[in-house]
Protein backbone atom coordinates (compact mmCIF):
# COMPACT_ATOMS: atom_id res chain seq x y z
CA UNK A 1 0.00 0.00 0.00
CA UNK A 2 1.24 3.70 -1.15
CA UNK A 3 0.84 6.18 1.51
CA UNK A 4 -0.05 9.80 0.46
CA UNK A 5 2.09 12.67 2.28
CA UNK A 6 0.50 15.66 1.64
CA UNK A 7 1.86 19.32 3.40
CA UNK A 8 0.57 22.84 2.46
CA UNK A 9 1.73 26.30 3.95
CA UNK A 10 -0.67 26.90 6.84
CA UNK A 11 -1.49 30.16 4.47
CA UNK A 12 -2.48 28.42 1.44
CA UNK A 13 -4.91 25.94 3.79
CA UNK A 14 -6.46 28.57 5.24
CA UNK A 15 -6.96 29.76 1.65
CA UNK A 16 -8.00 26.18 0.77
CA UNK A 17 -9.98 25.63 3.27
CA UNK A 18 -11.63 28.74 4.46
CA UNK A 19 -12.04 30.20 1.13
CA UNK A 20 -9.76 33.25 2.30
CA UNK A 21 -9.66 35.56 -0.31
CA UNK A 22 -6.01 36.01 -1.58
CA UNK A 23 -4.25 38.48 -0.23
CA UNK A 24 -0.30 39.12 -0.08
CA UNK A 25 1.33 41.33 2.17
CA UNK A 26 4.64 41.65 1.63
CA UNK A 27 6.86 42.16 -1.67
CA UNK A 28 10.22 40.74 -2.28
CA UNK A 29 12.92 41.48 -0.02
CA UNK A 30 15.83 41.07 -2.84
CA UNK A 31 17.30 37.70 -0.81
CA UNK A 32 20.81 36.79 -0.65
CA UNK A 33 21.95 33.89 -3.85
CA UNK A 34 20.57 30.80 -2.59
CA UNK A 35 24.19 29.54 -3.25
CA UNK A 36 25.11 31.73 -0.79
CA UNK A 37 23.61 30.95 2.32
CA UNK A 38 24.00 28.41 5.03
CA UNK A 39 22.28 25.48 4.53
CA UNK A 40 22.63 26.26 0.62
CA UNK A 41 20.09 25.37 -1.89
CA UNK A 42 20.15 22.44 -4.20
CA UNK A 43 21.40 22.26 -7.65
CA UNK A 44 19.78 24.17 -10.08
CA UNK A 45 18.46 22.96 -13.17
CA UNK A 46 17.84 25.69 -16.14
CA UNK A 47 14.48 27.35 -16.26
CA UNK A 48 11.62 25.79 -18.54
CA UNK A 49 7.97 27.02 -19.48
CA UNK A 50 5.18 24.71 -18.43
CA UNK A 51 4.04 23.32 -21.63
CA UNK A 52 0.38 21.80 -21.43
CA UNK A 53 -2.12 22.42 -18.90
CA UNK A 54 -1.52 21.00 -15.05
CA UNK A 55 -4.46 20.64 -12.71
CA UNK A 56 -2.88 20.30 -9.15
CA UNK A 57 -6.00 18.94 -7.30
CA UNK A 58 -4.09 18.45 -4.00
CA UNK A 59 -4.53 22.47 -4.27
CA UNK A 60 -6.80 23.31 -6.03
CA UNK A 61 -4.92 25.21 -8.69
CA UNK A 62 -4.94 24.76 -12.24
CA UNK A 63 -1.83 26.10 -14.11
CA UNK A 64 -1.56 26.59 -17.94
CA UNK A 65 1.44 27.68 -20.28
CA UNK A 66 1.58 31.47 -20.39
CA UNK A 67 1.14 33.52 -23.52
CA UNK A 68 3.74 33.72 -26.36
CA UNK A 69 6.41 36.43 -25.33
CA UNK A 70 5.18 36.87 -21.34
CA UNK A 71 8.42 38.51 -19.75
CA UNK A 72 8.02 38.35 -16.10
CA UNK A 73 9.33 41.14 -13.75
CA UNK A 74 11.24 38.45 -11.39
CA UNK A 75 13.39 36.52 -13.76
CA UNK A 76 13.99 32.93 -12.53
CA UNK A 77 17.35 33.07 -10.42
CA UNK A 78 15.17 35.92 -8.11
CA UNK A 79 12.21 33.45 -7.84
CA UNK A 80 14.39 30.39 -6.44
CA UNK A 81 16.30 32.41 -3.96
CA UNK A 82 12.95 33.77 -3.27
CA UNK A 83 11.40 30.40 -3.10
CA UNK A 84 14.83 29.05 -0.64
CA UNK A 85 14.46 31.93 1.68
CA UNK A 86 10.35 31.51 1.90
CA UNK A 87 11.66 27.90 3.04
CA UNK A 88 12.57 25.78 0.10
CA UNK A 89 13.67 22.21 1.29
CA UNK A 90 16.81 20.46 0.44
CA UNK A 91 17.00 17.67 -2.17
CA UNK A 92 18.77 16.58 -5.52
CA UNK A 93 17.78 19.65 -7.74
CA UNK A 94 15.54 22.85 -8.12
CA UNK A 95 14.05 24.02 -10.94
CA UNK A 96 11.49 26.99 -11.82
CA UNK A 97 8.60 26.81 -14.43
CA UNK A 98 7.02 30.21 -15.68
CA UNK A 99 3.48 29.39 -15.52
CA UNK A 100 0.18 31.27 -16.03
CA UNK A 101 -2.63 30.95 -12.96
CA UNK A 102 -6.15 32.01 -14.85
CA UNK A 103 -8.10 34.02 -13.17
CA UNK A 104 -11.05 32.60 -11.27
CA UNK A 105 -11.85 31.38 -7.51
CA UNK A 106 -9.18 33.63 -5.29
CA UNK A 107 -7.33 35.18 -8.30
CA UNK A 108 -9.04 38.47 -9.72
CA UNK A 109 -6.77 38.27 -12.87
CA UNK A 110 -4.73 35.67 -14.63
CA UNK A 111 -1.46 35.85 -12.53
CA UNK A 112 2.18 35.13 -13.63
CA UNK A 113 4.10 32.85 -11.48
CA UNK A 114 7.26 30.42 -11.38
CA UNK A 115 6.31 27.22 -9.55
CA UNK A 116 9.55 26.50 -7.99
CA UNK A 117 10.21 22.04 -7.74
CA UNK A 118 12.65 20.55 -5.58
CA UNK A 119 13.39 16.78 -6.27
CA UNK A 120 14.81 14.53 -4.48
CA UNK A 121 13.07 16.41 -1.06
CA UNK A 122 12.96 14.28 2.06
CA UNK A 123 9.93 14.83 3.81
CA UNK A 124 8.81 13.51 7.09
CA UNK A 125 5.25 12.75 7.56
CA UNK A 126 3.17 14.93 9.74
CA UNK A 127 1.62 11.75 11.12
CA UNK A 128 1.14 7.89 11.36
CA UNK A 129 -1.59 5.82 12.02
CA UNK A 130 -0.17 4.20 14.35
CA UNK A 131 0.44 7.39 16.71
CA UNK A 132 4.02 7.19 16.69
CA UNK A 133 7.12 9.15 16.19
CA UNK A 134 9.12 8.45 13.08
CA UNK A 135 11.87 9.77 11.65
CA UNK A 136 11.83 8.11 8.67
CA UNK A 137 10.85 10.40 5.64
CA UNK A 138 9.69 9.95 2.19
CA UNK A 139 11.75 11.14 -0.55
CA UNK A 140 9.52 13.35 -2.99
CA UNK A 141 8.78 16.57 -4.82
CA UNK A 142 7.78 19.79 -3.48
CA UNK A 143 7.00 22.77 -5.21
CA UNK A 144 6.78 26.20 -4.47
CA UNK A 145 4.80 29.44 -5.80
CA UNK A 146 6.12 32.53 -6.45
CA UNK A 147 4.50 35.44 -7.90
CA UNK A 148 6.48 36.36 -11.10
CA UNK A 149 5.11 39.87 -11.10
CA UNK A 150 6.26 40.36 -8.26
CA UNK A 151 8.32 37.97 -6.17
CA UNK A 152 5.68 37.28 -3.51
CA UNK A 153 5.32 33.93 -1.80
CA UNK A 154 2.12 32.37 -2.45
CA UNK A 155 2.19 29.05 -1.32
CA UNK A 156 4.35 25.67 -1.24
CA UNK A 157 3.13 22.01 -0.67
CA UNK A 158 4.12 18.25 -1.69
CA UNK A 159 2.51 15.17 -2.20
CA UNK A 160 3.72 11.86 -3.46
CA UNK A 161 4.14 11.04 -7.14
């Protein structure tokens, strides 16, 4: 049996699950290099553009490519060390994705963003059935949100694949 990890910023579940509306309140704070700083942030793997439509149930989100020629304000070395100061996780590799988020639900307009993935990410569960402590973890992706407008966290969670 596959068990399901599952972990959301307690922002983005109050969003979720309260229907919140969206609201950021704070702008990027120009971070240090994510190369730079102690623990430092995974490898990074060049920058792509998503290229089909992804429906992220686990948040409700559903991401599409963005339009032909979309030049973001935060280029994608900004959004990762961003993304590692917000509290990326360590694994193998990180990677950003310009993506478009259509308007609809919490988002007024259709918003620019870079959904930043970290492979390789060992995450410990929140929980057993059993009741008890484990330090065990299970290796798997987690992504991040950032506005690519401009640089605001929105959100990060994981699930298994």
């Amino acid at each position: 049996m596959r068990t399901r990890f599952l972990l959301i910023s307690m922002a983005a579940a109050a969003l979720i699950a309260g229907g919140v509306a969206y609201q950021v309140t704070a702008g990027p704070t120009n971070p240090p290099d994510c190369k730079d700083v102690t623990p430092p942030c995974p490898e990074t793997l060049p920058e792509t553009v998503l290229g089909g439509a992804w429906e992220e149930s686990v948040i409700g989100f559903l991401f599409q490519p963005p339009p032909p020629g979309a030049l973001p304000d935060i280029d994608a070395t900004e959004a990762l060390n961003i993304a590692w100061k917000e509290g990326g996780v360590l694994g193998a590799s990180q990677q950003a994705t310009l993506a478009l988020v259509p308007k609809g639900g919490d988002f007024a307009v259709d918003l620019l963003v870079w959904i930043v993935r970290y492979d390789g990410a060992c995450i410990s569960p929140i929980g057993s059935r059993s009741g008890k402590h484990t330090d065990e973890c299970a290796v798997q992706p987690y992504w991040t949100i950032i506005n690519a407008e401009t640089g605001d966290f929105i959100m990060s969670w994981t699930r298994s694949e």
